[in-house]
Structures are given as structure tokens and as C-alpha cells.
C-alpha atoms as a PDB file:
ATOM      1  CA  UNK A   1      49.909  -6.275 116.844  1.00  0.00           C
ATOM      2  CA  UNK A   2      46.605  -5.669 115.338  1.00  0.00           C
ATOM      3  CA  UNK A   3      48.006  -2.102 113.967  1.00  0.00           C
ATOM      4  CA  UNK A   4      50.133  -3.913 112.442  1.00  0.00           C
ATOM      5  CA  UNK A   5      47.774  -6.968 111.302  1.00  0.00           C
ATOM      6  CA  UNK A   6      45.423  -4.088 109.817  1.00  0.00           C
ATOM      7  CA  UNK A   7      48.338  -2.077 108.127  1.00  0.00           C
ATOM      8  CA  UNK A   8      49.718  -5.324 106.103  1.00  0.00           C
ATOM      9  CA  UNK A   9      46.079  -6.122 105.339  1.00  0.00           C
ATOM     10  CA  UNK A  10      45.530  -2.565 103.590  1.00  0.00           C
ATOM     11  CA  UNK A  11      48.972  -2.919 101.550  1.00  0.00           C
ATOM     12  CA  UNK A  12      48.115  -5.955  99.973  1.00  0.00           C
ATOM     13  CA  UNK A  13      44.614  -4.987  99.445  1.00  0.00           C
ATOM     14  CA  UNK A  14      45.856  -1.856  97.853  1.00  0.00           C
ATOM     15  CA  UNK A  15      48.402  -4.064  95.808  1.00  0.00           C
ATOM     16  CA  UNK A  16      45.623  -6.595  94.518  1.00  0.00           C
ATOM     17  CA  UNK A  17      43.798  -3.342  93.398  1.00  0.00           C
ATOM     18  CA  UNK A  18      46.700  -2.183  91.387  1.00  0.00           C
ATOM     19  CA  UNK A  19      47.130  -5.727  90.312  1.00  0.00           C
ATOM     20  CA  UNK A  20      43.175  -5.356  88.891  1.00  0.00           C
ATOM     21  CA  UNK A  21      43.850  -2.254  87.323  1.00  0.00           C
ATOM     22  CA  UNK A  22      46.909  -3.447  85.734  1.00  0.00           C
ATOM     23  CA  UNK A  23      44.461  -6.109  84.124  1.00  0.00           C
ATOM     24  CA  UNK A  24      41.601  -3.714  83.315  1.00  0.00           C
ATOM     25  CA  UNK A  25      43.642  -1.723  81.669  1.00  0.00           C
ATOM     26  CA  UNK A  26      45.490  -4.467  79.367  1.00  0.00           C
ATOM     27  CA  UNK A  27      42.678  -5.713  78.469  1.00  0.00           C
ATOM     28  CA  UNK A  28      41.039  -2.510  77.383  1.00  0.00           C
ATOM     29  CA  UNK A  29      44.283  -1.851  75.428  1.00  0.00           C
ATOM     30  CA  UNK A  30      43.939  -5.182  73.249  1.00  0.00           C
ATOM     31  CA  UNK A  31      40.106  -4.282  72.542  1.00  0.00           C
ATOM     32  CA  UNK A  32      40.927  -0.912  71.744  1.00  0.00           C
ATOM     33  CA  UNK A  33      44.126  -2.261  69.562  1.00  0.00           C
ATOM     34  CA  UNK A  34      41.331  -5.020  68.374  1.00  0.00           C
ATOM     35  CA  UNK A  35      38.851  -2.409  67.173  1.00  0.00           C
ATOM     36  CA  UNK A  36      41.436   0.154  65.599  1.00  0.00           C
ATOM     37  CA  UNK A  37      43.012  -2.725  63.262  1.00  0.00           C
ATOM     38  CA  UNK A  38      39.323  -3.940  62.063  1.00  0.00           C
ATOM     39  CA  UNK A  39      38.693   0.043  61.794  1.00  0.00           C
ATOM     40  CA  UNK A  40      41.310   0.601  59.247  1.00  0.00           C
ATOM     41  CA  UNK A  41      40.432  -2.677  57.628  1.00  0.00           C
ATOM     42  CA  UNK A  42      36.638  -1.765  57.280  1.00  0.00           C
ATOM     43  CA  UNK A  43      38.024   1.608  56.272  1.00  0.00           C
ATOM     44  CA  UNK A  44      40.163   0.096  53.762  1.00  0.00           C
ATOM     45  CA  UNK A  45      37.741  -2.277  52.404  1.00  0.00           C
ATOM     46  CA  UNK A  46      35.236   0.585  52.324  1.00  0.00           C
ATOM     47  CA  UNK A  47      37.689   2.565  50.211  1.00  0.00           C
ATOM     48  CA  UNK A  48      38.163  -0.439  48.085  1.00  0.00           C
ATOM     49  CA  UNK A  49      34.865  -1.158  47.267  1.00  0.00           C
ATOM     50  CA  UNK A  50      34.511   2.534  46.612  1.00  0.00           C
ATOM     51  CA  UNK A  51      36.986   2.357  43.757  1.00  0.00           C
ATOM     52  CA  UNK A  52      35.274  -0.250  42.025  1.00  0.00           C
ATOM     53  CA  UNK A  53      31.509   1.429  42.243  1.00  0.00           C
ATOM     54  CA  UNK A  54      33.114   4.636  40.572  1.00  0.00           C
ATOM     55  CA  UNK A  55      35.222   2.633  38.073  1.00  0.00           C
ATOM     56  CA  UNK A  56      32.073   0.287  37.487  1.00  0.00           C
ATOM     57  CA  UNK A  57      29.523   3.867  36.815  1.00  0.00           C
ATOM     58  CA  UNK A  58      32.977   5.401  34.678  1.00  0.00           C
ATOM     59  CA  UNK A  59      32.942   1.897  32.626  1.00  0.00           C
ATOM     60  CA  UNK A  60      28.955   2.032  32.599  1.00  0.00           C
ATOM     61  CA  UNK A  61      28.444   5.921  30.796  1.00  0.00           C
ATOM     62  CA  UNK A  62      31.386   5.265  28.900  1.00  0.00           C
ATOM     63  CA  UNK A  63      29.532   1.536  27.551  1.00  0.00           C
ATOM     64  CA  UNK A  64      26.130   3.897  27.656  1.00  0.00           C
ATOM     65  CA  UNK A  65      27.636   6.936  25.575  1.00  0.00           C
ATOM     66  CA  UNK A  66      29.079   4.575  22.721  1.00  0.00           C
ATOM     67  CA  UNK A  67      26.034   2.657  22.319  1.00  0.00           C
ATOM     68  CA  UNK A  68      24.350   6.294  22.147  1.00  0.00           C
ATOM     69  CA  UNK A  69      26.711   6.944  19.633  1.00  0.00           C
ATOM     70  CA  UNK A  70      26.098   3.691  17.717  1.00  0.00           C
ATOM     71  CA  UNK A  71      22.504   3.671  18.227  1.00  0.00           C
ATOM     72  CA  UNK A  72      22.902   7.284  16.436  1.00  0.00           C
ATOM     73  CA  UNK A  73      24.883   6.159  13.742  1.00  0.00           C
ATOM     74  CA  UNK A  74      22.378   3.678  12.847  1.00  0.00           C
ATOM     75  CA  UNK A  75      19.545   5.712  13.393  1.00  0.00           C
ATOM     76  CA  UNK A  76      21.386   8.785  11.045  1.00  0.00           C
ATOM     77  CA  UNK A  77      21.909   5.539   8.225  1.00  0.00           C
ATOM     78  CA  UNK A  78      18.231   4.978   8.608  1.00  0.00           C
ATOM     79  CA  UNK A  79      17.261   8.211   8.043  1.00  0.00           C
ATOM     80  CA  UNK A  80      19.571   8.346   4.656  1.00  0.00           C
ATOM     81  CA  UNK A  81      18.425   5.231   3.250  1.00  0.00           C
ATOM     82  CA  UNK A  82      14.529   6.296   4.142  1.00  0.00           C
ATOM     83  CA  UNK A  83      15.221   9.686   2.401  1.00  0.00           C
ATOM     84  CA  UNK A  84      16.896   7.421  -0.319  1.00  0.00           C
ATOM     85  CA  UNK A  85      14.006   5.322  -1.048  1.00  0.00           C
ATOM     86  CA  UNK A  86      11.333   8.535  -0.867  1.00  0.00           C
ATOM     87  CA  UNK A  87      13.437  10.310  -3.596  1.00  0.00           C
ATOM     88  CA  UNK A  88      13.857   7.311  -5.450  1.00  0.00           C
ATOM     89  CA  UNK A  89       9.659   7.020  -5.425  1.00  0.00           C
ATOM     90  CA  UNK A  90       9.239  10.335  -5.722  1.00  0.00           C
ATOM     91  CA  UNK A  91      11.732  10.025  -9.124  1.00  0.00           C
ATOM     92  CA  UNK A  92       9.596   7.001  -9.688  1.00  0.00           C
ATOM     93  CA  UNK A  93       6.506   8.478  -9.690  1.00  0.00           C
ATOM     94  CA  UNK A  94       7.318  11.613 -11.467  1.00  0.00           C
ATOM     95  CA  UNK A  95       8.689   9.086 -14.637  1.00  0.00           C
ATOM     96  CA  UNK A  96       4.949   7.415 -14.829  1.00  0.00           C
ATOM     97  CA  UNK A  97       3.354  10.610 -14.618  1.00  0.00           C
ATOM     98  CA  UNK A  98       6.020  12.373 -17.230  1.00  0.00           C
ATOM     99  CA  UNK A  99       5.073   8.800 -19.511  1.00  0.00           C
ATOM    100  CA  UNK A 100       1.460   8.857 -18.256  1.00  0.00           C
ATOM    101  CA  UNK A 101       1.532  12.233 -19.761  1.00  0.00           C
ATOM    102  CA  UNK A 102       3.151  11.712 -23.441  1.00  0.00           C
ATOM    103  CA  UNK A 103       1.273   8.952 -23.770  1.00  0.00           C
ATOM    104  CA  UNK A 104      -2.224  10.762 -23.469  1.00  0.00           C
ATOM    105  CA  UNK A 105      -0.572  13.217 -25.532  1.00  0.00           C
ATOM    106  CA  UNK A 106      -0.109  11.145 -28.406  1.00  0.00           C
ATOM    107  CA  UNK A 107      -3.210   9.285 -28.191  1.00  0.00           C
ATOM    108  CA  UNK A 108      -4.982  12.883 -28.559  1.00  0.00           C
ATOM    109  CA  UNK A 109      -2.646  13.390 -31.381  1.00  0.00           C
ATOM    110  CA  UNK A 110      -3.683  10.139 -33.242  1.00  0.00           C
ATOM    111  CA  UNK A 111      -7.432  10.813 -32.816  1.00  0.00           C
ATOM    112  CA  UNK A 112      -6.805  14.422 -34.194  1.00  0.00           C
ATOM    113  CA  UNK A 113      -5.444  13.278 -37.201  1.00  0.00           C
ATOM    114  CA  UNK A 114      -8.018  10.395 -37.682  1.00  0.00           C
ATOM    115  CA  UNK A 115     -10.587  12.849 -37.361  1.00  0.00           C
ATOM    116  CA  UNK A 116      -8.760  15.050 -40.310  1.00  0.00           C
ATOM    117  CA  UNK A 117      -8.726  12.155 -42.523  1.00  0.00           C
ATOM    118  CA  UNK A 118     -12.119  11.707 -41.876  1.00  0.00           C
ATOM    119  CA  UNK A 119     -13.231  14.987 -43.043  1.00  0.00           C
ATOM    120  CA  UNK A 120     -11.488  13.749 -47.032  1.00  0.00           C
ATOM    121  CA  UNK A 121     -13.863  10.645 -46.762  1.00  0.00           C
ATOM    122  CA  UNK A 122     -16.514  10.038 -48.678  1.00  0.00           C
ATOM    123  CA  UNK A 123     -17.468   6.806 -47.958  1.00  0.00           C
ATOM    124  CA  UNK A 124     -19.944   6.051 -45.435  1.00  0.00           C
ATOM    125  CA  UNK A 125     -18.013   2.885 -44.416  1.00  0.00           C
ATOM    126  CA  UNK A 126     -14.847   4.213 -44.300  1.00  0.00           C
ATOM    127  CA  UNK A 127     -16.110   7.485 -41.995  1.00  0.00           C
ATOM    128  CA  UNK A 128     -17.998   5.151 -39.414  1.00  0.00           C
ATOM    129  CA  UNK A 129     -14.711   3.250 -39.204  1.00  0.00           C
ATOM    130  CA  UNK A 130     -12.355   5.861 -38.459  1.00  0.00           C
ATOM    131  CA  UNK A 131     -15.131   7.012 -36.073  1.00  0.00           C
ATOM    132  CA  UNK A 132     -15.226   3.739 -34.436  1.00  0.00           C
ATOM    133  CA  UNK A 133     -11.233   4.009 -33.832  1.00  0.00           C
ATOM    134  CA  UNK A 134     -11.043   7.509 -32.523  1.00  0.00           C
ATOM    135  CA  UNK A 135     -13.993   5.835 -30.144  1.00  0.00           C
ATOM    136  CA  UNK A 136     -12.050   3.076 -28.743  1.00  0.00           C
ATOM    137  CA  UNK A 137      -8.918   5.672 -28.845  1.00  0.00           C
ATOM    138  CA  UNK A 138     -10.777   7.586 -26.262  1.00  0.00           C
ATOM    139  CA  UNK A 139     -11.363   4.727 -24.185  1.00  0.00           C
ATOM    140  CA  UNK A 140      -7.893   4.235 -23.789  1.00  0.00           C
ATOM    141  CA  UNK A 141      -6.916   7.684 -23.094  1.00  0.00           C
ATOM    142  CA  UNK A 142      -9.849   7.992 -21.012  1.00  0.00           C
ATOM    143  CA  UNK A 143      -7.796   4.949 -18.732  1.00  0.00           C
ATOM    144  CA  UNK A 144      -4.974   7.338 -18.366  1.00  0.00           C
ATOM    145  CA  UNK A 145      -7.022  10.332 -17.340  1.00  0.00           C
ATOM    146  CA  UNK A 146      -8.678   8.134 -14.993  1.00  0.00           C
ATOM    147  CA  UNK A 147      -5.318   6.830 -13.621  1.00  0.00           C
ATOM    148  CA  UNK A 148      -2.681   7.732 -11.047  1.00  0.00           C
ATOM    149  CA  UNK A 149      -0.524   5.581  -9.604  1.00  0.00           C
ATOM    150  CA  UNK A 150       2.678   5.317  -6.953  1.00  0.00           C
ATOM    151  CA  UNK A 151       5.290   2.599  -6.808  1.00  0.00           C
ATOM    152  CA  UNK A 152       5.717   2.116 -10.274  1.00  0.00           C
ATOM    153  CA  UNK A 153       1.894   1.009 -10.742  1.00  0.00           C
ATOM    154  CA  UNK A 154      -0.843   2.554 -12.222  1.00  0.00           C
ATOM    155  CA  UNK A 155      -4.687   1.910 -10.698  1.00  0.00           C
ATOM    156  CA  UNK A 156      -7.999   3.050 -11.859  1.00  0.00           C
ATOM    157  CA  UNK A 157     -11.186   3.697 -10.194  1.00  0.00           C
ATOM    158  CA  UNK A 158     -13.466   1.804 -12.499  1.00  0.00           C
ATOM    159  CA  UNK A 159     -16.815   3.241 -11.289  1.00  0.00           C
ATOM    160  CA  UNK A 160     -16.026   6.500 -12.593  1.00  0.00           C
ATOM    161  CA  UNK A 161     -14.093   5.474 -15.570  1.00  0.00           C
ATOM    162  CA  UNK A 162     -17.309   3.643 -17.294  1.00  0.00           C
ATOM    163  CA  UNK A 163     -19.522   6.149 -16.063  1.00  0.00           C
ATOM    164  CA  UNK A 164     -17.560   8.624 -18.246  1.00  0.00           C
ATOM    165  CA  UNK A 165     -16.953   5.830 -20.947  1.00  0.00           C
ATOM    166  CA  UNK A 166     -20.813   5.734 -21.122  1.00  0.00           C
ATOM    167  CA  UNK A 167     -21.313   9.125 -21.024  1.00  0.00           C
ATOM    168  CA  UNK A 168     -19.271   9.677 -24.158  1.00  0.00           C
ATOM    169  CA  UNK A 169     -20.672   6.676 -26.140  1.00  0.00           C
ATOM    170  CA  UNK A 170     -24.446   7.693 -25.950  1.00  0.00           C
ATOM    171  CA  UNK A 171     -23.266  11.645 -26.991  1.00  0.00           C
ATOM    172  CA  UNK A 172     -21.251  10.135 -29.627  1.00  0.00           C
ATOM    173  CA  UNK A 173     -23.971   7.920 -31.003  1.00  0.00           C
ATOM    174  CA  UNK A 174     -26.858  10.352 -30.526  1.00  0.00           C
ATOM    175  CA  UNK A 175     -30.345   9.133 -31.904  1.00  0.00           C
ATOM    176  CA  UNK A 176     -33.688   9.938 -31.698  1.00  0.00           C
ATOM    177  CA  UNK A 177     -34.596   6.885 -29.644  1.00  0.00           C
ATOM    178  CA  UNK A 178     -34.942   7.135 -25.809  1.00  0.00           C
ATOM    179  CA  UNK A 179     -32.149   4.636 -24.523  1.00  0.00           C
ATOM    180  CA  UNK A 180     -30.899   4.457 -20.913  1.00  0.00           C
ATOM    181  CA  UNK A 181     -27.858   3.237 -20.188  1.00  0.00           C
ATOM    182  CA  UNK A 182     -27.231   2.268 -16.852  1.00  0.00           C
ATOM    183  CA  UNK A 183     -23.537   1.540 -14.744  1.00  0.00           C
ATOM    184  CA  UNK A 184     -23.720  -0.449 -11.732  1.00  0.00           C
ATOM    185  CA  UNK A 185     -19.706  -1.053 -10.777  1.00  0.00           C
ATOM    186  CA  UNK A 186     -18.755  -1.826  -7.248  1.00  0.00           C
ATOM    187  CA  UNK A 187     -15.746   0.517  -5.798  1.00  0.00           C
ATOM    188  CA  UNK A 188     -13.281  -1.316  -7.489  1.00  0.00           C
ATOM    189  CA  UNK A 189      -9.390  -0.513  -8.310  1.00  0.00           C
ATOM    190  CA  UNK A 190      -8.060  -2.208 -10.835  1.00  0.00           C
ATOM    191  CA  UNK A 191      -4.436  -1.591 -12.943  1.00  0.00           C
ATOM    192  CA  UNK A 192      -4.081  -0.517 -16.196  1.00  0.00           C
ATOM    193  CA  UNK A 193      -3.262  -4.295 -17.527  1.00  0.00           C
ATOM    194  CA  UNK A 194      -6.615  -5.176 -16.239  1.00  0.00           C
ATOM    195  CA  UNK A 195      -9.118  -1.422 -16.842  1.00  0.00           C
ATOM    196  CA  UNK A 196      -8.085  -1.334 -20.355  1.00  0.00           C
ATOM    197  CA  UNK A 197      -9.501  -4.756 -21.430  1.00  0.00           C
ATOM    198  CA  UNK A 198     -12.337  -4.510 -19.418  1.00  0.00           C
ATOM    199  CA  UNK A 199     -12.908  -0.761 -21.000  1.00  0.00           C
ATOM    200  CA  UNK A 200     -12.762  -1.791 -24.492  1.00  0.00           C
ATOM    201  CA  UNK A 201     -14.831  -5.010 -23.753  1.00  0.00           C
ATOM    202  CA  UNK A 202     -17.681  -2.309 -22.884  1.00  0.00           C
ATOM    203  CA  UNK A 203     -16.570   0.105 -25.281  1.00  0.00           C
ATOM    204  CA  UNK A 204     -17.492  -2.646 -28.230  1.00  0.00           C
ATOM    205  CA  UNK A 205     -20.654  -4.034 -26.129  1.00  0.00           C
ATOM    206  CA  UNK A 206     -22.175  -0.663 -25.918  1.00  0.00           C
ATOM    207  CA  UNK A 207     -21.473   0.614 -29.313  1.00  0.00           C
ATOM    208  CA  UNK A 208     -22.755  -2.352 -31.031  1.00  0.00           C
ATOM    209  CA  UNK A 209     -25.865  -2.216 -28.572  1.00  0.00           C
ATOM    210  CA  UNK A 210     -26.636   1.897 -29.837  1.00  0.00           C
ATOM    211  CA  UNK A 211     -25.796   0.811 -32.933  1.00  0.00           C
ATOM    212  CA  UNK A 212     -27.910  -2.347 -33.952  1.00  0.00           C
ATOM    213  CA  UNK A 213     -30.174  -3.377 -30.603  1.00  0.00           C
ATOM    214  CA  UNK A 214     -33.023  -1.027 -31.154  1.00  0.00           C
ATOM    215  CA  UNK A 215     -33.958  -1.142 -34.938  1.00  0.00           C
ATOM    216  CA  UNK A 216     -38.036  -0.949 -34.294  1.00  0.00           C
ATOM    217  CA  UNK A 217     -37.827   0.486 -30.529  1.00  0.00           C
ATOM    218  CA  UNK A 218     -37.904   3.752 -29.681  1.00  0.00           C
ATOM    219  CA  UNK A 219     -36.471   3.012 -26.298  1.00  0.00           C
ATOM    220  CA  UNK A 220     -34.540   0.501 -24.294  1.00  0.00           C
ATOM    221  CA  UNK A 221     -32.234  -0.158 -21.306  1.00  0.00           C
ATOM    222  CA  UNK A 222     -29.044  -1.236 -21.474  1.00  0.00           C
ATOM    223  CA  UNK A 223     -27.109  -1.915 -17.973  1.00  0.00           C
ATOM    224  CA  UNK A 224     -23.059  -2.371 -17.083  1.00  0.00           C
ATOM    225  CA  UNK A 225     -22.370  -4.167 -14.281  1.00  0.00           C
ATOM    226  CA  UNK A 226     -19.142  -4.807 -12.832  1.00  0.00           C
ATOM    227  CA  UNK A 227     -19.070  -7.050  -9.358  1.00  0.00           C
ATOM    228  CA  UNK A 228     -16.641  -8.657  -7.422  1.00  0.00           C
ATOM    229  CA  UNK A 229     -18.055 -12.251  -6.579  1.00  0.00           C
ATOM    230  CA  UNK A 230     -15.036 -13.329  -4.236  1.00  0.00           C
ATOM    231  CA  UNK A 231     -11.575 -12.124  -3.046  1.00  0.00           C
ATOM    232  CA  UNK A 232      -9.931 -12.435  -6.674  1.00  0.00           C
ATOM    233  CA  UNK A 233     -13.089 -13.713  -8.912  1.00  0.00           C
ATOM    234  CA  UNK A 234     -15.226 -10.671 -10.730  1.00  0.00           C
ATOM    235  CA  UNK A 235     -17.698 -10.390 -13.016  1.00  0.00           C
ATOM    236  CA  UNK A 236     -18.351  -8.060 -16.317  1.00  0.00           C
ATOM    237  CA  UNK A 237     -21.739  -7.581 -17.916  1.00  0.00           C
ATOM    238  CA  UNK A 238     -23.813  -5.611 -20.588  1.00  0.00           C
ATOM    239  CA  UNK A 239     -27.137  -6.525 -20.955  1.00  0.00           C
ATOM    240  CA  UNK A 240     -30.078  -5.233 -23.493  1.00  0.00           C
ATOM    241  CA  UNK A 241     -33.624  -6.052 -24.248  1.00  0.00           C
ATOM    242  CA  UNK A 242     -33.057  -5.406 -27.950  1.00  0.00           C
ATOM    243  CA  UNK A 243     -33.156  -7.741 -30.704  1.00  0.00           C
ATOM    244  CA  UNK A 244     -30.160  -9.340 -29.975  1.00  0.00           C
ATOM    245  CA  UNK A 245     -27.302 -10.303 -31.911  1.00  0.00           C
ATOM    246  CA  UNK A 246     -27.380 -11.793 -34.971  1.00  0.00           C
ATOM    247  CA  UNK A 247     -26.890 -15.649 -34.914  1.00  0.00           C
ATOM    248  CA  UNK A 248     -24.826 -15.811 -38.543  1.00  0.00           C
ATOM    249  CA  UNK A 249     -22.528 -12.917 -36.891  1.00  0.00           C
ATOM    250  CA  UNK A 250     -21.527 -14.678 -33.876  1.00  0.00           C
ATOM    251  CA  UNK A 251     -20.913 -18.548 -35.390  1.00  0.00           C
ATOM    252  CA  UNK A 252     -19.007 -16.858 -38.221  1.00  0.00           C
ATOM    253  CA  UNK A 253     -16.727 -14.196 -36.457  1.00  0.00           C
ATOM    254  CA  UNK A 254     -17.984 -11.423 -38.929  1.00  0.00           C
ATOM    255  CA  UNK A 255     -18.693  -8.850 -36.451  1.00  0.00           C
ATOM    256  CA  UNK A 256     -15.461  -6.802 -35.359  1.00  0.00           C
ATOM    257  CA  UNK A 257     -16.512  -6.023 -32.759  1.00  0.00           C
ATOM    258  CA  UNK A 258     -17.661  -9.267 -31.234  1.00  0.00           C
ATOM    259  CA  UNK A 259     -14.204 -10.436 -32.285  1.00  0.00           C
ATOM    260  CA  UNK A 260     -12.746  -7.818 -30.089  1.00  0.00           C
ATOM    261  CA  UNK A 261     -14.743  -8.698 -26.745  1.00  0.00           C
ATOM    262  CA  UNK A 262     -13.417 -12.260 -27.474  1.00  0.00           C
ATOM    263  CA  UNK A 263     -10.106 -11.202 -27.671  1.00  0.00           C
ATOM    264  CA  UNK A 264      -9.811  -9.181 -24.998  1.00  0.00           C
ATOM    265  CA  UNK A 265     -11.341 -11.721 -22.803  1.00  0.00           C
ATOM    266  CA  UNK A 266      -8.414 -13.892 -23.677  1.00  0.00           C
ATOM    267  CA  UNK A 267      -6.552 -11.203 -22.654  1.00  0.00           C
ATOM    268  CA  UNK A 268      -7.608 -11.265 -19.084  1.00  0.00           C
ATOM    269  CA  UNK A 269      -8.188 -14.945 -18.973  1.00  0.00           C
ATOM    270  CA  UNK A 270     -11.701 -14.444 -19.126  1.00  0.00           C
ATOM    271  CA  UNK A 271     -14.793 -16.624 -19.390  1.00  0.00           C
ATOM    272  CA  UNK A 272     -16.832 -15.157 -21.789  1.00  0.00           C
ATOM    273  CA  UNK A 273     -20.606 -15.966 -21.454  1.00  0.00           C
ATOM    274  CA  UNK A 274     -23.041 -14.477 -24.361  1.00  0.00           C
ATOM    275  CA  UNK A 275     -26.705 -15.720 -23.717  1.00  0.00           C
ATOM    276  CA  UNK A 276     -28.644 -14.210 -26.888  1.00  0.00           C
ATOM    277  CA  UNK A 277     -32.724 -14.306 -25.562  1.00  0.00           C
ATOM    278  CA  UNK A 278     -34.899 -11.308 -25.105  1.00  0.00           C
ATOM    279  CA  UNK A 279     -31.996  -8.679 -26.200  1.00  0.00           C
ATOM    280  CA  UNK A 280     -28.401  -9.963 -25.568  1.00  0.00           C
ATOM    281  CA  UNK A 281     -26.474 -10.567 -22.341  1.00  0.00           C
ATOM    282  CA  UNK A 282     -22.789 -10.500 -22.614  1.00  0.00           C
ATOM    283  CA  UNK A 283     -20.945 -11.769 -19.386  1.00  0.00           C
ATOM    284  CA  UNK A 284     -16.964 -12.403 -18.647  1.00  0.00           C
ATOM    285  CA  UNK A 285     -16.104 -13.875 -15.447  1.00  0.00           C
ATOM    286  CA  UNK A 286     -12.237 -13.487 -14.511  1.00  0.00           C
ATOM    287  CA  UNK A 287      -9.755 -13.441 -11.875  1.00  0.00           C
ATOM    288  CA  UNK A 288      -8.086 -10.364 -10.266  1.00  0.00           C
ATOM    289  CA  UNK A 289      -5.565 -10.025  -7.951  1.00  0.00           C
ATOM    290  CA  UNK A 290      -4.771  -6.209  -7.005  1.00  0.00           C
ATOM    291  CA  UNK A 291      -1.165  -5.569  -6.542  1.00  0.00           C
ATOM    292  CA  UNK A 292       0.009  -5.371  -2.882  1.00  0.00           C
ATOM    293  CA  UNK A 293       1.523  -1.890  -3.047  1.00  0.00           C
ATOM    294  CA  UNK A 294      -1.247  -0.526  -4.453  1.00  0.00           C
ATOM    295  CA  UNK A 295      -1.737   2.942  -3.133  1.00  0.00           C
ATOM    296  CA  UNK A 296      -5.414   4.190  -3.832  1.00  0.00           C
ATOM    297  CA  UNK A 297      -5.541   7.374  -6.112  1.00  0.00           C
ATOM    298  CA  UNK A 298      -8.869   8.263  -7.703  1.00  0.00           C
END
């Protein structure tokens, strides 16, 4: 009886065993079964997501390599137009300098045959004239060998250009007398609208000064000055201790070359000053504005 008790006991322990395992292993089939499908669809959305990084980098070099190409399109039409413009200015500037050229050409020309005619003169009056012209001639071609220019505009450095002026006027007018003549100019540039007034203004002032200032002297000091006062506002001067200028000249507009200084003052919108004590002092206050592309060329 308890053989028998024992024996039925082991069967159905055996059978709940294989019951258990039965279990086990269903269960382990649906997690494995689980884990497989949510393999393939991480695999899946792995491969997906793949697709679109590749198609996203293809979409971003080709974007990249036609922006390159625009970017060097533009670039290549900057580069034409910039070599454009530099021959055009180069052109340009080889024009001015071809006219610069002529034109100090034919001034030489002018004072060439001025000084021929002068040599058939026999008049005092008419010899100191012509002289006096071929003069203020060279103070206009002396602006054009004194001037260079870019963009169409031409600039001179006035420091040297009256020092030369000067130069020429006391060797032209050579006398006996001991007379300094002094330049005091700031570096200033100024165009040719502008150095050619202010030239002749002192061409006139200094010739009448050699001229007429120093009658019972045997010496004397005469002294240029050209200063900027403020951003636009300068000042031109030419001083003497002579005997000044003769009273009747200036109230009657006799003197040529007074008449020229006042004219060319005009010309530059000038102030002109003319204080006529202890020699004469000749002053013309006016506005400059240099141009903004000026380039300085000396």
C-alpha cells in the first residue's frame, strides 16, 4: 500500500514537473518571439534612419558644391569688373598724363615764340611785357610739372611748387640789391583749379615786389606764406618791408598786376586783404575742400 502510495506520488510529481517545463518553455518562446519582432523593427528603423542621414549628407554636398559654384561665379564676376575698373583708370590716367603732356608742350611753345618776338622789339615797354607773359606762362607750366594726378584729378604739392616759382622769379629779375625771399607753405595738396590761382596770385605779388618795393634799399625780405587755418579755410600771404604800393595805383585799378591778384581771388572766392604800412602785406583768405579721391602724388 505505501509502494503504491509512494509510486502515484512520484508520477504526478514527475507530471507537475513536465507541466512546469511546458510553461517555462512557452513563456521563453513568446520573449524570444517578443525580442526577435522588436529586433527586426529596431533593425528596420535603424536602416531607415540610415537612408535619410546618407540622403540628408548627398542633399548637403550637392547644396554645398552649387553654392561653391555660385560663390565662384560671383567671385570670377568680381574679379572682371575689378580688372574692368583698373584698366579703365589706368586708360584714365594715361589720357591726363597724354593731355598733361601736350599741354606743357604748348605752353613751352608759346613762351618760345614770345621770346622770338621779343628779340624784334625795341621798345622797352613792349620787351618787359612780353617778359612779364612768358613769366606768368611759366607759372602755369610750372603747375603741370608739379602735377600728377589719378582718378581723373590732378593735385599739386604746393610747398615745392612756390619754392620753384620763387626760385625762378628772383633769377629772372636779377638786381644788384640783396633781397631774400622766403616760402613758408604747410604740406598742402591742392588741384589744379585751386594751385593755379594761388600761383599766379604770387607770381604778380612777387614780381611787382622785385620790381618796385626796394627803390632806395639795397636789401629786403619778402616772405610767402601759405597756411591752413581750419579743415577747409586757408590762408595766402606776401609780405615786404618796402615802400609799399602806391595809393593812386590801388584806388584807380592802374596796376595790372594788382588787377590780376584781384581777379584771381574772385576766382577762388577769396577774401583779399591788402594792408599797405611799413612795405605791403597782401593776404587772401579762402575755402578749400580737397577732393575725396585724391590720391597723393608729389
Amino acid at each position: 500500500m505505501k509502494v503504491k502510495t509512494i509510486m502515484i506520488l512520484a508520477i504526478e510529481r514527475c507530471g507537475g514537473l513536465k507541466i512546469m517545463n511546458i510553461d517555462y518553455l512557452a513563456n521563453l518562446y513568446w520573449l524570444y518571439s517578443y525580442y526577435r519582432s522588436n529586433l527586426l523593427i529596431l533593425i528596420i528603423s535603424c536602416i531607415i534612419l540610415l537612408t535619410i542621414i546618407l540622403a540628408l549628407i548627398v542633399s548637403y554636398r550637392k547644396l554645398k558644391s552649387h553654392n561653391e559654384k555660385i560663390t565662384d561665379m560671383q567671385q570670377l564676376e568680381m574679379d572682371i569688373k575689378e580688372k574692368a575698373l583698373q584698366l579703365a583708370a589706368h586708360e584714365k590716367d594715361w589720357l591726363l598724363k597724354e593731355i598733361h603732356h601736350r599741354v606743357k608742350n604748348n605752353l613751352q611753345v608759346i613762351s618760345s615764340l614770345l621770346n622770338l618776338q621779343s628779340g624784334y622789339l625795341t621798345n622797352d615797354a613792349a620787351q618787359k611785357a612780353i617778359a612779364e607773359s612768358q613769366q606768368r606762362i611759366f607759372a602755369i607750366s610750372l603747375i603741370h610739372h608739379h602735377s600728377l594726378g589719378t582718378n581723373g584729378i590732378l593735385h599739386v604739392t604746393m610747398p615745392a611748387y612756390l619754392n620753384e616759382l620763387v626760385k625762378h622769379l628772383v633769377q629772372s629779375y636779377k638786381t644788384d640789391k640783396n633781397i631774400t625771399v622766403n616760402v613758408d607753405a604747410d604740406d598742402i595738396q591742392m588741384d589744379v583749379s585751386y594751385a593755379m590761382p594761388v600761383g599766379l596770385i604770387v607770381n604778380e605779388a612777387v614780381t611787382n615786389v622785385l620790381k618796385h618795393a626796394y627803390p632806395n634799399k639795397n636789401e629786403g625780405i619778402v616772405t610767402i606764406t601759405l597756411k591752413q587755418l581750419g579743415d577747409e579755410n586757408y590762408v595766402l600771404s606776401v609780405t615786404d618791408d618796402g615802400i609799399g604800393l602806391n595809393q593812386n595805383a590801388i584806388n584807380s585799378n592802374n596796376s595790372l598786376g594788382l588787377t590780376l591778384i584781384k581777379g584771381l581771388s574772385s576766382d577762388i572766392e577769396g577774401e583779399l586783404d591788402l594792408q599797405n604800412s611799413n612795405g605791403t602785406a597782401i593776404s587772401i583768405y579762402f575755402n578749400y575742400c580737397l577732393p575725396v579721391d585724391y590720391t597723393e602724388i608729389s
